[in-house]
Protein backbone atom coordinates (compact mmCIF):
# COMPACT_ATOMS: atom_id res chain seq x y z
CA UNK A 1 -37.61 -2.61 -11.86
CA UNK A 2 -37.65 -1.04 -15.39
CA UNK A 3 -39.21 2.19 -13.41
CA UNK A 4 -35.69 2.36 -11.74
CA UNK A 5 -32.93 4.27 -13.23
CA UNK A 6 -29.02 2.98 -13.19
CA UNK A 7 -27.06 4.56 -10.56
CA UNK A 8 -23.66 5.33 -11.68
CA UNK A 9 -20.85 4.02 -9.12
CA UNK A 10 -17.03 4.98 -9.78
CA UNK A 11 -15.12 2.16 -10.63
CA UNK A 12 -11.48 0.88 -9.51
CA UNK A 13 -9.75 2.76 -11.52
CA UNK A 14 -11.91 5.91 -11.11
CA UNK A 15 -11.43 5.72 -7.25
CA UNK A 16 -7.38 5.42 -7.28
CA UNK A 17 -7.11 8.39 -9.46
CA UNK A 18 -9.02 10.24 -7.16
CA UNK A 19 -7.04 8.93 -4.16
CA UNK A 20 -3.73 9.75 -5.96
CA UNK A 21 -5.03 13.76 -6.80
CA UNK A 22 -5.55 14.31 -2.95
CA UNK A 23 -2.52 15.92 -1.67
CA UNK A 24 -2.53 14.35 1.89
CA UNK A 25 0.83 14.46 3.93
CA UNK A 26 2.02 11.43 5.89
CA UNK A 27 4.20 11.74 9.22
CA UNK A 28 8.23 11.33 8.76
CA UNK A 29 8.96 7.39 8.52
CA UNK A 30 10.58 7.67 12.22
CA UNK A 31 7.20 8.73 13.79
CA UNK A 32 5.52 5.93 12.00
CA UNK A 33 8.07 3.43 12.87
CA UNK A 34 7.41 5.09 16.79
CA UNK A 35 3.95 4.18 16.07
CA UNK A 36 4.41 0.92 15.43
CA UNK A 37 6.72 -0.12 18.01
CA UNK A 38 4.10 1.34 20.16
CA UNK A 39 1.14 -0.33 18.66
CA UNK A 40 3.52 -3.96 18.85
CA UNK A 41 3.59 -3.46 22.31
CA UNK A 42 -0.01 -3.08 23.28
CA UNK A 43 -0.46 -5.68 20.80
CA UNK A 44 -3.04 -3.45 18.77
CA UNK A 45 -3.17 -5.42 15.69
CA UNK A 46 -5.26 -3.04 13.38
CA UNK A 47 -2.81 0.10 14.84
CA UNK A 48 0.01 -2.80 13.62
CA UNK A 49 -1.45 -3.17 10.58
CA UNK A 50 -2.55 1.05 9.67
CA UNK A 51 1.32 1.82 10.89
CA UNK A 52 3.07 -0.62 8.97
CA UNK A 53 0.63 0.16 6.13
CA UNK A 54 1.54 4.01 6.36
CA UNK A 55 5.28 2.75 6.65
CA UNK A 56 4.65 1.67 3.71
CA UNK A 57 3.20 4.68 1.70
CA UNK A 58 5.57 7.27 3.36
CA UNK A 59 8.78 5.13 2.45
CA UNK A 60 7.65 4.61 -1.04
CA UNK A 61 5.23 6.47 -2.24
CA UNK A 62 5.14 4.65 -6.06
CA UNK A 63 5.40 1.13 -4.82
CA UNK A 64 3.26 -0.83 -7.52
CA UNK A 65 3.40 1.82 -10.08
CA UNK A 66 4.91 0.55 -13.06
């Protein structure tokens, strides 16, 4: 193993300011909330989960920021 270089990973911290620069657009809170009445009754739970997630994130977009 002392042949092997360390590979450099981004950390935490590293990733969430990344995900924070990207500019992506969410739908209007009503089209989410469409999705997940939709999703509740076909009883997806992941498509549950990603609208209510995305609910979320479009409502509030600094929720945990402090």
């Amino acid at each position: 193993m002392s042949g092997r270089s360390r590979i450099a990973r981004p950390t935490e911290v590293a990733a969430l300011r990344a995900a924070a620069r990207s500019g992506r657009r969410l739908p209007p809170v009503p089209a989410l909330m469409a999705a997940l009445l939709v999703a509740n009754e076909r009883r997806d739970r992941e498509g549950v989960c990603l609208a209510a997630h995305l609910v979320v994130r479009a409502s509030e977009p600094r929720v945990g920021e402090a």
